[in-house]
PDB file of N, CA and C in Angstrom:
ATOM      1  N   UNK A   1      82.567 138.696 105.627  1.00  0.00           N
ATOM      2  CA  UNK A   1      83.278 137.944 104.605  1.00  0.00           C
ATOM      3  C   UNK A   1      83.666 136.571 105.142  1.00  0.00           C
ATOM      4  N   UNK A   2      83.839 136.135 104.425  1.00  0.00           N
ATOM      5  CA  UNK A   2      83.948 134.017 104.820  1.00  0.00           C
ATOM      6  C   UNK A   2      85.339 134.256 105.097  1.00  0.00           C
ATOM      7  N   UNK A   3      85.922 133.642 106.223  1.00  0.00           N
ATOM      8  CA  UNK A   3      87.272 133.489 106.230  1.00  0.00           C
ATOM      9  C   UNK A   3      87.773 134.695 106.802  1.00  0.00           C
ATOM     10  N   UNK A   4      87.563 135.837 106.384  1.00  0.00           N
ATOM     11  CA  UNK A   4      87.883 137.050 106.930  1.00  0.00           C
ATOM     12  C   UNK A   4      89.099 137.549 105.375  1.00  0.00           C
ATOM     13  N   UNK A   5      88.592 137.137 104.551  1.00  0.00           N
ATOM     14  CA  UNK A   5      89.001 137.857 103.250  1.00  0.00           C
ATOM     15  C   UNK A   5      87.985 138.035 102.403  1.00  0.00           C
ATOM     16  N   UNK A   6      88.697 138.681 101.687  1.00  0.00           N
ATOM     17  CA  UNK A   6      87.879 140.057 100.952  1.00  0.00           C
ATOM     18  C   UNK A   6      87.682 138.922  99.043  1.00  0.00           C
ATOM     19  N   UNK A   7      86.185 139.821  99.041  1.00  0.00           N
ATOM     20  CA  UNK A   7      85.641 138.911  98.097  1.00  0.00           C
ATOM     21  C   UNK A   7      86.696 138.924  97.017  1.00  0.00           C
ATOM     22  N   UNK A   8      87.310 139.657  96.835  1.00  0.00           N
ATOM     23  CA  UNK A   8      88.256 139.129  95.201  1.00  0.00           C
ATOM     24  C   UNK A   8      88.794 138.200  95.775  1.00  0.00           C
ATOM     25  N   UNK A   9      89.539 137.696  96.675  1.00  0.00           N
ATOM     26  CA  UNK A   9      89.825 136.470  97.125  1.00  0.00           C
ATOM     27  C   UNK A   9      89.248 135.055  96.472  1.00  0.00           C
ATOM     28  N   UNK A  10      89.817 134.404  95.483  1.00  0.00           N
ATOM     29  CA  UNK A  10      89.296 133.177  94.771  1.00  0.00           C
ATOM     30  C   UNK A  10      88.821 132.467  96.162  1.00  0.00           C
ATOM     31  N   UNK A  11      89.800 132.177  96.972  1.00  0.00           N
ATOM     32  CA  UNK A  11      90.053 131.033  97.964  1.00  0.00           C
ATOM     33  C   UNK A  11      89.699 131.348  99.427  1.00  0.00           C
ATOM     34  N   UNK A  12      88.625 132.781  99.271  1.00  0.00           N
ATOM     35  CA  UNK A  12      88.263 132.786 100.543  1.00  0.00           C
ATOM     36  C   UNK A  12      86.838 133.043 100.796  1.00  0.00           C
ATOM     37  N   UNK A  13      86.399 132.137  99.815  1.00  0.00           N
ATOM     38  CA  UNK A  13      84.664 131.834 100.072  1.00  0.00           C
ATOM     39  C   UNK A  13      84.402 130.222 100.413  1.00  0.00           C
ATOM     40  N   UNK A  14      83.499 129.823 101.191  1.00  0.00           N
ATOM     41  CA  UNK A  14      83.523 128.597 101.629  1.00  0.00           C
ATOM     42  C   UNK A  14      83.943 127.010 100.880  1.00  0.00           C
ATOM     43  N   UNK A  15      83.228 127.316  99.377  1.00  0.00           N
ATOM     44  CA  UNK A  15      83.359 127.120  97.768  1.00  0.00           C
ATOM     45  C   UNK A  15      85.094 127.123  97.941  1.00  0.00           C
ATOM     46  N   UNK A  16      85.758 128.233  97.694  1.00  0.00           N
ATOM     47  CA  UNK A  16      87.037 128.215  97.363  1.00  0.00           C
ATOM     48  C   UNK A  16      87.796 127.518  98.483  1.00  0.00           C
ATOM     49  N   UNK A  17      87.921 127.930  99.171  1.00  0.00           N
ATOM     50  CA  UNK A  17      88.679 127.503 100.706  1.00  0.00           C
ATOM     51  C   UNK A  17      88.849 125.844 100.557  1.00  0.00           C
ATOM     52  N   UNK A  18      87.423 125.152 100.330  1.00  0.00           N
ATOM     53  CA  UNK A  18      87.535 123.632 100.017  1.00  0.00           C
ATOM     54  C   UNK A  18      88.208 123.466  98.945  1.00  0.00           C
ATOM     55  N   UNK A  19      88.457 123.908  97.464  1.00  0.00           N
ATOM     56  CA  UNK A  19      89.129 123.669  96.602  1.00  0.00           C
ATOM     57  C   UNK A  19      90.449 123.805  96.618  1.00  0.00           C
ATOM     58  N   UNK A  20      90.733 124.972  97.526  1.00  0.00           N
ATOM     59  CA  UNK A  20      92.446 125.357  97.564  1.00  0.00           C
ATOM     60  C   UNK A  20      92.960 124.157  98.487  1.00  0.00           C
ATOM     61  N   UNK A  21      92.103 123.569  99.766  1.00  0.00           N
ATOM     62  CA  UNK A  21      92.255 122.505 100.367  1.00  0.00           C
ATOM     63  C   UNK A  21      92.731 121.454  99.597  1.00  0.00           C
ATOM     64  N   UNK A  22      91.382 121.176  98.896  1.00  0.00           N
ATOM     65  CA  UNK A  22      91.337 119.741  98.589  1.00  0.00           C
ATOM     66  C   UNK A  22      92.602 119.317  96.800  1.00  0.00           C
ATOM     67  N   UNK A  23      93.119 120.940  96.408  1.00  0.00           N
ATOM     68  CA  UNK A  23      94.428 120.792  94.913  1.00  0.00           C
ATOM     69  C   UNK A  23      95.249 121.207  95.830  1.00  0.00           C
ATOM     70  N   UNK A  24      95.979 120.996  97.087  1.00  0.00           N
ATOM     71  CA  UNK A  24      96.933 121.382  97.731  1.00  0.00           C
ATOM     72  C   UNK A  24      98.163 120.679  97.201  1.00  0.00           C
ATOM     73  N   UNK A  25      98.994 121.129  96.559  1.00  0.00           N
ATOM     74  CA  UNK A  25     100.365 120.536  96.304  1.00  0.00           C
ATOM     75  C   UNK A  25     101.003 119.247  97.127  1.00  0.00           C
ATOM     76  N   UNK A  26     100.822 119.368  98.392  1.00  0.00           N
ATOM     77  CA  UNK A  26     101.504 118.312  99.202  1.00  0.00           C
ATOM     78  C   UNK A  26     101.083 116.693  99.208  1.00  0.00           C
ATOM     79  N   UNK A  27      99.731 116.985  99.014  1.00  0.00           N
ATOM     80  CA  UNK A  27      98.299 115.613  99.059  1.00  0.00           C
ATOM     81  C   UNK A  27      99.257 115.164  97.888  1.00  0.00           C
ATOM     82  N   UNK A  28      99.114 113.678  98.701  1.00  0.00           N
ATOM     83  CA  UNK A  28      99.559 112.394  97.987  1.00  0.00           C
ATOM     84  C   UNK A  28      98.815 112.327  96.838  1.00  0.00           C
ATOM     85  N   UNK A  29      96.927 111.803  96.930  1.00  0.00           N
ATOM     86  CA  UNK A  29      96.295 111.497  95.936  1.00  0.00           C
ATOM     87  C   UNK A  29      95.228 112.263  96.244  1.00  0.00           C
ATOM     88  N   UNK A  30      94.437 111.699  94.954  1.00  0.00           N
ATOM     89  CA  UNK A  30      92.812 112.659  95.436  1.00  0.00           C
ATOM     90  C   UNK A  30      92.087 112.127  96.456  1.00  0.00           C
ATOM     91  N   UNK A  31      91.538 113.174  97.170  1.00  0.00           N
ATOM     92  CA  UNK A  31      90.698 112.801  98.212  1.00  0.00           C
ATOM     93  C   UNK A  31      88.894 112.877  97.322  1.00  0.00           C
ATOM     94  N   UNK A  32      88.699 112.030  97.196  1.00  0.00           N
ATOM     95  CA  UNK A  32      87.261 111.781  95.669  1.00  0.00           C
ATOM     96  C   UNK A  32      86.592 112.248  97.046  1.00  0.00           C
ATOM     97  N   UNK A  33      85.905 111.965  98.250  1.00  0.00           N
ATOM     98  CA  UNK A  33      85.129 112.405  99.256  1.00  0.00           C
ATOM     99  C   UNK A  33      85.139 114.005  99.576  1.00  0.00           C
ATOM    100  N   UNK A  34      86.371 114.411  99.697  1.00  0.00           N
ATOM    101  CA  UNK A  34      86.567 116.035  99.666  1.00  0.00           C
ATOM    102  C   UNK A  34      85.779 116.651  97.954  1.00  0.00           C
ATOM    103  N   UNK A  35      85.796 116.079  97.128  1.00  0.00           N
ATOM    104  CA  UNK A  35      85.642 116.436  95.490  1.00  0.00           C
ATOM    105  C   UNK A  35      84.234 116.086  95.622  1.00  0.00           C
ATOM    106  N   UNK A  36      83.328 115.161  96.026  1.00  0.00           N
ATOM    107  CA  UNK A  36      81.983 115.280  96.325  1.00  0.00           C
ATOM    108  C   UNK A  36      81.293 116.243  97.039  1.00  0.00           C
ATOM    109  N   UNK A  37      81.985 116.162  98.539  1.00  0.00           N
ATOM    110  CA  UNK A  37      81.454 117.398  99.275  1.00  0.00           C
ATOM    111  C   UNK A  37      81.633 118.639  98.781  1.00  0.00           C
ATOM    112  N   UNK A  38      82.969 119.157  97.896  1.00  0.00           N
ATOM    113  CA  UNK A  38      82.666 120.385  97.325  1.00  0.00           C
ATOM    114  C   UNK A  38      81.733 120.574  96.038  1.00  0.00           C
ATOM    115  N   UNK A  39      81.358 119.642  95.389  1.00  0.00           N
ATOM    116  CA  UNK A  39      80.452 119.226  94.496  1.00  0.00           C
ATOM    117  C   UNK A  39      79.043 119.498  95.177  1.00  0.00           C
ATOM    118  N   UNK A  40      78.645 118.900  96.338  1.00  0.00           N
ATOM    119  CA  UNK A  40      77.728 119.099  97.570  1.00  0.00           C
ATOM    120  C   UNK A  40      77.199 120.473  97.901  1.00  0.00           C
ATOM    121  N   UNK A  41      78.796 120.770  98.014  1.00  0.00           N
ATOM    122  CA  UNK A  41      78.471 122.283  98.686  1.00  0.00           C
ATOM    123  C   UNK A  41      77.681 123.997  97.274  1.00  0.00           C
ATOM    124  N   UNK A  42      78.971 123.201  96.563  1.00  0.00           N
ATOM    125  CA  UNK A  42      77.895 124.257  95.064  1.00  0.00           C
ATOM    126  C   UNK A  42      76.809 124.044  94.705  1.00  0.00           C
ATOM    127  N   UNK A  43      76.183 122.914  94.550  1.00  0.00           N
ATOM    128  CA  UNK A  43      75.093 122.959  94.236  1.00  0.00           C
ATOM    129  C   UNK A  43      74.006 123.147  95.752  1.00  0.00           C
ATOM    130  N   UNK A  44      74.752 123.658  96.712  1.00  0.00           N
ATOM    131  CA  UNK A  44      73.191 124.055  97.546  1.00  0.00           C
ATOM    132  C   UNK A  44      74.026 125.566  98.262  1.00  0.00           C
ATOM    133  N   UNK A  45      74.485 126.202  97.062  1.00  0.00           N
ATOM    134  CA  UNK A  45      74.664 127.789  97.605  1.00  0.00           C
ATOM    135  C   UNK A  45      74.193 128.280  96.447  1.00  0.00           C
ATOM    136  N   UNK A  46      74.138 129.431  96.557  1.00  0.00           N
ATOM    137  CA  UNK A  46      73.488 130.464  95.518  1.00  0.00           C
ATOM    138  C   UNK A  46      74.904 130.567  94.295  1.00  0.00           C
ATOM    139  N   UNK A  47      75.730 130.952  94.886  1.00  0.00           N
ATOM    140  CA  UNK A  47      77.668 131.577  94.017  1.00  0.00           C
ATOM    141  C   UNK A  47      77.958 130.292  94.373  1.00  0.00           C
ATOM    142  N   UNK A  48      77.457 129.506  94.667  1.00  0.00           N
ATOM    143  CA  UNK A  48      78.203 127.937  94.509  1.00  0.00           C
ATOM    144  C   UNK A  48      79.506 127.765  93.294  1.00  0.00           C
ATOM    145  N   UNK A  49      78.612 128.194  91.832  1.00  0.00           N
ATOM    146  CA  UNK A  49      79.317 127.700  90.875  1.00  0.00           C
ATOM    147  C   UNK A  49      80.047 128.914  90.378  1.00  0.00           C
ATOM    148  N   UNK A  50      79.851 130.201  90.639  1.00  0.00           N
ATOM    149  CA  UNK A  50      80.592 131.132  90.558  1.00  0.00           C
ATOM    150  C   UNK A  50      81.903 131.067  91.595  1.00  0.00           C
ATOM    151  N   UNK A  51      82.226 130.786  92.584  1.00  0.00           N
ATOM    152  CA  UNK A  51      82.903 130.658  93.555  1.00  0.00           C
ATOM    153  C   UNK A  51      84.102 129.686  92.808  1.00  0.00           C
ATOM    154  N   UNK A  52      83.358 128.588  92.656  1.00  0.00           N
ATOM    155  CA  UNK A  52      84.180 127.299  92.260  1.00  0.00           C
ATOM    156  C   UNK A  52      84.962 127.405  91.163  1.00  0.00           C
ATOM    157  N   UNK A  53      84.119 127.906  90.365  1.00  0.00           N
ATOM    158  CA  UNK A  53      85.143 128.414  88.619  1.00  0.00           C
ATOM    159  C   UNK A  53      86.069 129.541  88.956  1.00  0.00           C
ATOM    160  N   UNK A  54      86.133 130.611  90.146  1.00  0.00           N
ATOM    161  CA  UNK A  54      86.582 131.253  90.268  1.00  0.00           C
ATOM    162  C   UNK A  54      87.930 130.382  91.050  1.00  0.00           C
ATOM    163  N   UNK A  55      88.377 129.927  91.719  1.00  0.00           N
ATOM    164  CA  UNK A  55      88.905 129.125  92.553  1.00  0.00           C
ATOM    165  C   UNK A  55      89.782 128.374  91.309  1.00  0.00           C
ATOM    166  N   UNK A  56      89.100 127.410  90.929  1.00  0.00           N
ATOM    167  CA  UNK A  56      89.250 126.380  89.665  1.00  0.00           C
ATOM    168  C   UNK A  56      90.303 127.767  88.756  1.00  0.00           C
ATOM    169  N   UNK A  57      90.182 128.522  88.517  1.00  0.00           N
ATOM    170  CA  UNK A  57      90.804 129.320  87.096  1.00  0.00           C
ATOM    171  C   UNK A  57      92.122 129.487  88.012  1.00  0.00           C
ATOM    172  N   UNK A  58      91.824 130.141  89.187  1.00  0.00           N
ATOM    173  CA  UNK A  58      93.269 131.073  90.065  1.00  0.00           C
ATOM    174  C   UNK A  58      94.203 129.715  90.178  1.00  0.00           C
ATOM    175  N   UNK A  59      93.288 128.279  90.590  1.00  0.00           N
ATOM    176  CA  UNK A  59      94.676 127.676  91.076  1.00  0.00           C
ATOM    177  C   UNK A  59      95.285 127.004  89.748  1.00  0.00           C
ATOM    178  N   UNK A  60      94.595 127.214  88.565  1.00  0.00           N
ATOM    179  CA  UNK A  60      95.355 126.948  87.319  1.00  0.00           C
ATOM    180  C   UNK A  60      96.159 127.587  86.556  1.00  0.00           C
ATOM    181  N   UNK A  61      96.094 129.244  86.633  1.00  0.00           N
ATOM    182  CA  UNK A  61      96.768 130.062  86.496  1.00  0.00           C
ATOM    183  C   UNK A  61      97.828 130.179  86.399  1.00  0.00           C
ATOM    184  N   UNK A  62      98.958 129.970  86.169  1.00  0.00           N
ATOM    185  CA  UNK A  62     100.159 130.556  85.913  1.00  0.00           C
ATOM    186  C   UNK A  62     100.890 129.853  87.443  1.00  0.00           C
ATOM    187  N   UNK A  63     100.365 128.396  86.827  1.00  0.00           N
ATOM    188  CA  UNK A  63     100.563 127.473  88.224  1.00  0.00           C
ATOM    189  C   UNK A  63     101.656 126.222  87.706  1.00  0.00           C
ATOM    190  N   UNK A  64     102.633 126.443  88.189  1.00  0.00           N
ATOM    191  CA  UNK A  64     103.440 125.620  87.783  1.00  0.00           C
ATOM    192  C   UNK A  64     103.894 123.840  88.923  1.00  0.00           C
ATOM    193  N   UNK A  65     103.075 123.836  89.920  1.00  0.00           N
ATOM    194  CA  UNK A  65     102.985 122.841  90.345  1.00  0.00           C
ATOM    195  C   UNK A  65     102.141 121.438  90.237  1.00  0.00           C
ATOM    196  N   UNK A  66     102.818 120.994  89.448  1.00  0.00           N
ATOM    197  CA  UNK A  66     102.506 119.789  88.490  1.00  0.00           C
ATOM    198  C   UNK A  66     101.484 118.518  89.226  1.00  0.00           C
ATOM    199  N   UNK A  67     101.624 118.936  90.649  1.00  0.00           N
ATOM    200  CA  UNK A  67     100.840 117.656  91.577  1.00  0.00           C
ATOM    201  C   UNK A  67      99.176 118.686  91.748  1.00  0.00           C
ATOM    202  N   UNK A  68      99.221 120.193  91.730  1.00  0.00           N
ATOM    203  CA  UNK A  68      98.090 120.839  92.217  1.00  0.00           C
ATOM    204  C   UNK A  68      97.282 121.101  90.886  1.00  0.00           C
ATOM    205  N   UNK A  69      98.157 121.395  89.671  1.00  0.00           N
ATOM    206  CA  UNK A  69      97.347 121.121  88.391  1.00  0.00           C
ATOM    207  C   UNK A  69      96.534 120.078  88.373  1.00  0.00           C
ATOM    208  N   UNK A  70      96.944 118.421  88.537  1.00  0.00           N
ATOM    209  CA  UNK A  70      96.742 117.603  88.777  1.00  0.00           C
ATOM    210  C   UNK A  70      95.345 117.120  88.920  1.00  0.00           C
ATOM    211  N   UNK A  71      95.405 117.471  90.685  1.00  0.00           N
ATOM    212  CA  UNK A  71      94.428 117.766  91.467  1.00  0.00           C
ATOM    213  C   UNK A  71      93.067 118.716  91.220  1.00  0.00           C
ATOM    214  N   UNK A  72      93.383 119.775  90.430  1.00  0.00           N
ATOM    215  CA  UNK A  72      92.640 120.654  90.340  1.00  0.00           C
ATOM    216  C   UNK A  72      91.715 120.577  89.330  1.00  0.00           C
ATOM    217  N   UNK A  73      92.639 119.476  88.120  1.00  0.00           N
ATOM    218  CA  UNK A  73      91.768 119.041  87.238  1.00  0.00           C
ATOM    219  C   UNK A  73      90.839 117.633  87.727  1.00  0.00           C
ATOM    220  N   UNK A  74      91.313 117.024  88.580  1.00  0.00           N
ATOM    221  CA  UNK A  74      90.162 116.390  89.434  1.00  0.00           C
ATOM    222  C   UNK A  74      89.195 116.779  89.773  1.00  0.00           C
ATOM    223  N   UNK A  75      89.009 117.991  90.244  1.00  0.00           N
ATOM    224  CA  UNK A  75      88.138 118.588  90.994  1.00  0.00           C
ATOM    225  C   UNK A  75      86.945 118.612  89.931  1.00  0.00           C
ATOM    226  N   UNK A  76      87.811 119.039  88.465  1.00  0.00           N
ATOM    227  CA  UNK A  76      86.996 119.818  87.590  1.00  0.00           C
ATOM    228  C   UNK A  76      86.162 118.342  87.217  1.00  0.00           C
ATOM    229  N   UNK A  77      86.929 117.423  86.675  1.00  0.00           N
ATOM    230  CA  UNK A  77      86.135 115.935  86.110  1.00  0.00           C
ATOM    231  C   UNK A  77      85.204 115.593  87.131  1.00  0.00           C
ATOM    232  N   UNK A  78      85.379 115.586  88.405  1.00  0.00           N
ATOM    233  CA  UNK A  78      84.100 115.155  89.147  1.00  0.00           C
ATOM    234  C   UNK A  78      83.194 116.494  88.917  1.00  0.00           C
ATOM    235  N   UNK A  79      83.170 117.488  89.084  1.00  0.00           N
ATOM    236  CA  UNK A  79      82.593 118.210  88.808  1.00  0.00           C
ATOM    237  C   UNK A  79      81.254 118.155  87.177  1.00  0.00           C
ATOM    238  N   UNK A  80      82.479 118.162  86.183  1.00  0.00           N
ATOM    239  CA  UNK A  80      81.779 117.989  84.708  1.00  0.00           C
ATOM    240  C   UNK A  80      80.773 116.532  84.726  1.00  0.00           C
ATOM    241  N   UNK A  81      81.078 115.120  85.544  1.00  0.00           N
ATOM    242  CA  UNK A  81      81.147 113.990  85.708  1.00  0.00           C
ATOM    243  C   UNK A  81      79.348 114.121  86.613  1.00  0.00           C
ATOM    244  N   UNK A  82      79.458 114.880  87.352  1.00  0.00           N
ATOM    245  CA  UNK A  82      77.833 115.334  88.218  1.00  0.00           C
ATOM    246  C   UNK A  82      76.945 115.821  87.487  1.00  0.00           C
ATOM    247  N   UNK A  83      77.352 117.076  86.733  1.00  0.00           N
ATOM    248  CA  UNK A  83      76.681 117.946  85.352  1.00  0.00           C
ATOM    249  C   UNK A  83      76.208 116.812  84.884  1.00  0.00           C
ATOM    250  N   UNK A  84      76.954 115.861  84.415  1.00  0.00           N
ATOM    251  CA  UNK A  84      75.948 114.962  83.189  1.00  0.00           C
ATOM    252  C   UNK A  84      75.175 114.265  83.907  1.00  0.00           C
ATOM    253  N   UNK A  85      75.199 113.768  85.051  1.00  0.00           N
ATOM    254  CA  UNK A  85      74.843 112.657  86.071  1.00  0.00           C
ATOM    255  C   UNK A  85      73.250 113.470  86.093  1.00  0.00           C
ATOM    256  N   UNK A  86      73.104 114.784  86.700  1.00  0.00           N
ATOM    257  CA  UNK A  86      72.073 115.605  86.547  1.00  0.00           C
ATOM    258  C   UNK A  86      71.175 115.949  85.283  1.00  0.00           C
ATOM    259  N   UNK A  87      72.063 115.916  84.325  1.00  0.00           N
ATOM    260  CA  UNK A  87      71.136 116.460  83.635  1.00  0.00           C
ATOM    261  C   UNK A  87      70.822 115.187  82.432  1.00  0.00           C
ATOM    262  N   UNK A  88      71.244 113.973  83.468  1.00  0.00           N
ATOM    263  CA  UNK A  88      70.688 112.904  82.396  1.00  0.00           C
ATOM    264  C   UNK A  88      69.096 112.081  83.102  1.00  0.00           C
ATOM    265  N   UNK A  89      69.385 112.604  84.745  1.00  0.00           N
ATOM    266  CA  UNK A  89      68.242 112.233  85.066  1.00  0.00           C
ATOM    267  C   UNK A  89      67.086 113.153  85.356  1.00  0.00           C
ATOM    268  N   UNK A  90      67.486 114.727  84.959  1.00  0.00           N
ATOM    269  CA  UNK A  90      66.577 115.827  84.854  1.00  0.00           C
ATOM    270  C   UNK A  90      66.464 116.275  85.943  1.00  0.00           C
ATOM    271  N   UNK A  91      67.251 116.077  87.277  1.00  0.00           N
ATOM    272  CA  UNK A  91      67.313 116.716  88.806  1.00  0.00           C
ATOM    273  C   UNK A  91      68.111 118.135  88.371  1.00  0.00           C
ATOM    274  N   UNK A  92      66.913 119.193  88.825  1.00  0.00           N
ATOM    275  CA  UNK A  92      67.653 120.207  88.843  1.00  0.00           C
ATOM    276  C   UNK A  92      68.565 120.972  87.912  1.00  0.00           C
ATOM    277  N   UNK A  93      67.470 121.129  86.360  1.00  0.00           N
ATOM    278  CA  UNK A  93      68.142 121.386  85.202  1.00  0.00           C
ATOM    279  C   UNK A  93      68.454 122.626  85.414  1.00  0.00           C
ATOM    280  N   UNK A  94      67.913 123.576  85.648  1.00  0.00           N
ATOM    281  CA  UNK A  94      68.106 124.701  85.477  1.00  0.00           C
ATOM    282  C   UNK A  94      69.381 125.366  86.287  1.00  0.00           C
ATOM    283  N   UNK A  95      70.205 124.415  87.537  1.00  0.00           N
ATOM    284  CA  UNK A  95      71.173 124.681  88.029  1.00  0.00           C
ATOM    285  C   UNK A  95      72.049 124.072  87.014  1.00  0.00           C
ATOM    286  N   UNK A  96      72.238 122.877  86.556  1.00  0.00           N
ATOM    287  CA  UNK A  96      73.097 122.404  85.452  1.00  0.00           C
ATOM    288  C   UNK A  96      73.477 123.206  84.569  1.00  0.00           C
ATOM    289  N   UNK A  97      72.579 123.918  83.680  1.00  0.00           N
ATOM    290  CA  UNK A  97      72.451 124.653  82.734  1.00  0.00           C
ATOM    291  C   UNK A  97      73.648 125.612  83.223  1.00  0.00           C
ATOM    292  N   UNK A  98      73.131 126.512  84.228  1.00  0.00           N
ATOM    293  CA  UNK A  98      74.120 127.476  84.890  1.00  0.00           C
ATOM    294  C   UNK A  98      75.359 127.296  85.435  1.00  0.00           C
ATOM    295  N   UNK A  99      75.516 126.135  85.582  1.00  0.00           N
ATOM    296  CA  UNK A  99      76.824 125.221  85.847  1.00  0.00           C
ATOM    297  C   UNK A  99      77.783 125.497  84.470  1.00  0.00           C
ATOM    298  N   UNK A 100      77.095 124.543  83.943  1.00  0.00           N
ATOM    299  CA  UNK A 100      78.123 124.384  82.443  1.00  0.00           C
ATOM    300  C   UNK A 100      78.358 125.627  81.865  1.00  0.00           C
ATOM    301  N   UNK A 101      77.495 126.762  81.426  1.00  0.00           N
ATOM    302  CA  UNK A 101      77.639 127.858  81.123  1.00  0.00           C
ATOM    303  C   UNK A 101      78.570 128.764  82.012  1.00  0.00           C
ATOM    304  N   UNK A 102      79.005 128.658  83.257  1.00  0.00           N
ATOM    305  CA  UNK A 102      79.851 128.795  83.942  1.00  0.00           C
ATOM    306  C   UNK A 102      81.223 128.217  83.687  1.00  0.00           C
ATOM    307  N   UNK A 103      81.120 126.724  82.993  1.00  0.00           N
ATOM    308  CA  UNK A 103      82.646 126.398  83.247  1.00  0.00           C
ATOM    309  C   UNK A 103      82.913 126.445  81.276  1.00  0.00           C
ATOM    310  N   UNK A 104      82.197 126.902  80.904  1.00  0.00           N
ATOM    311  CA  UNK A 104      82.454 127.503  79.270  1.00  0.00           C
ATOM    312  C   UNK A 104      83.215 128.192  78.895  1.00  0.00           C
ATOM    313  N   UNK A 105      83.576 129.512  80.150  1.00  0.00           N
ATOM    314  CA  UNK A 105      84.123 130.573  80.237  1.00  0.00           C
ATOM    315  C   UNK A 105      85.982 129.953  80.524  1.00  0.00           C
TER     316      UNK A 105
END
């Protein structure tokens, strides 16, 4: 297991771990370089985008820290912000596809 937690763990797959990092309550602003590389990192794993939506839902959840909401919806706009970037220049439709249908849910 990644991290040494157990797969229901949102935040302890390589995917999550960077997201719980990078919507951490304390962070001043967004780190846009951390929000690429995890952008980076989903699209060249298999549960890339399963991982990430999983991560993305827990730290929105019944989350009352107003700086990690924030953040977390950063994550998501660069995220949605790549989707179109991809599938306007036709790189890799068929991961897009599975992307968005992922963050539908």
């Amino acid at each position: 297991m990644a991290f040494g937690k157990s797969q229901k763990d949102a935040f302890g797959t390589p995917v999550g771990h960077l997201i719980a990092k990078a919507t951490f309550g304390a962070l001043q602003t967004e780190e846009w370089g951390q929000f690429m590389h995890i952008c980076d990192l989903i699209n060249t794993t298999e549960e890339g985008p399963k991982e990430a939506v999983r991560a993305l839902r827990k730290r929105l959840s019944k989350n009352c820290n107003h700086v990690e909401i924030h953040l977390t919806l950063s994550v998501s706009t660069t995220r949605l912000v790549l989707i179109k970037y991809l599938h306007s220049t036709g790189q890799n439709l068929l991961r897009v596809s599975q992307i968005s249908v992922l963050l539908e849910y």
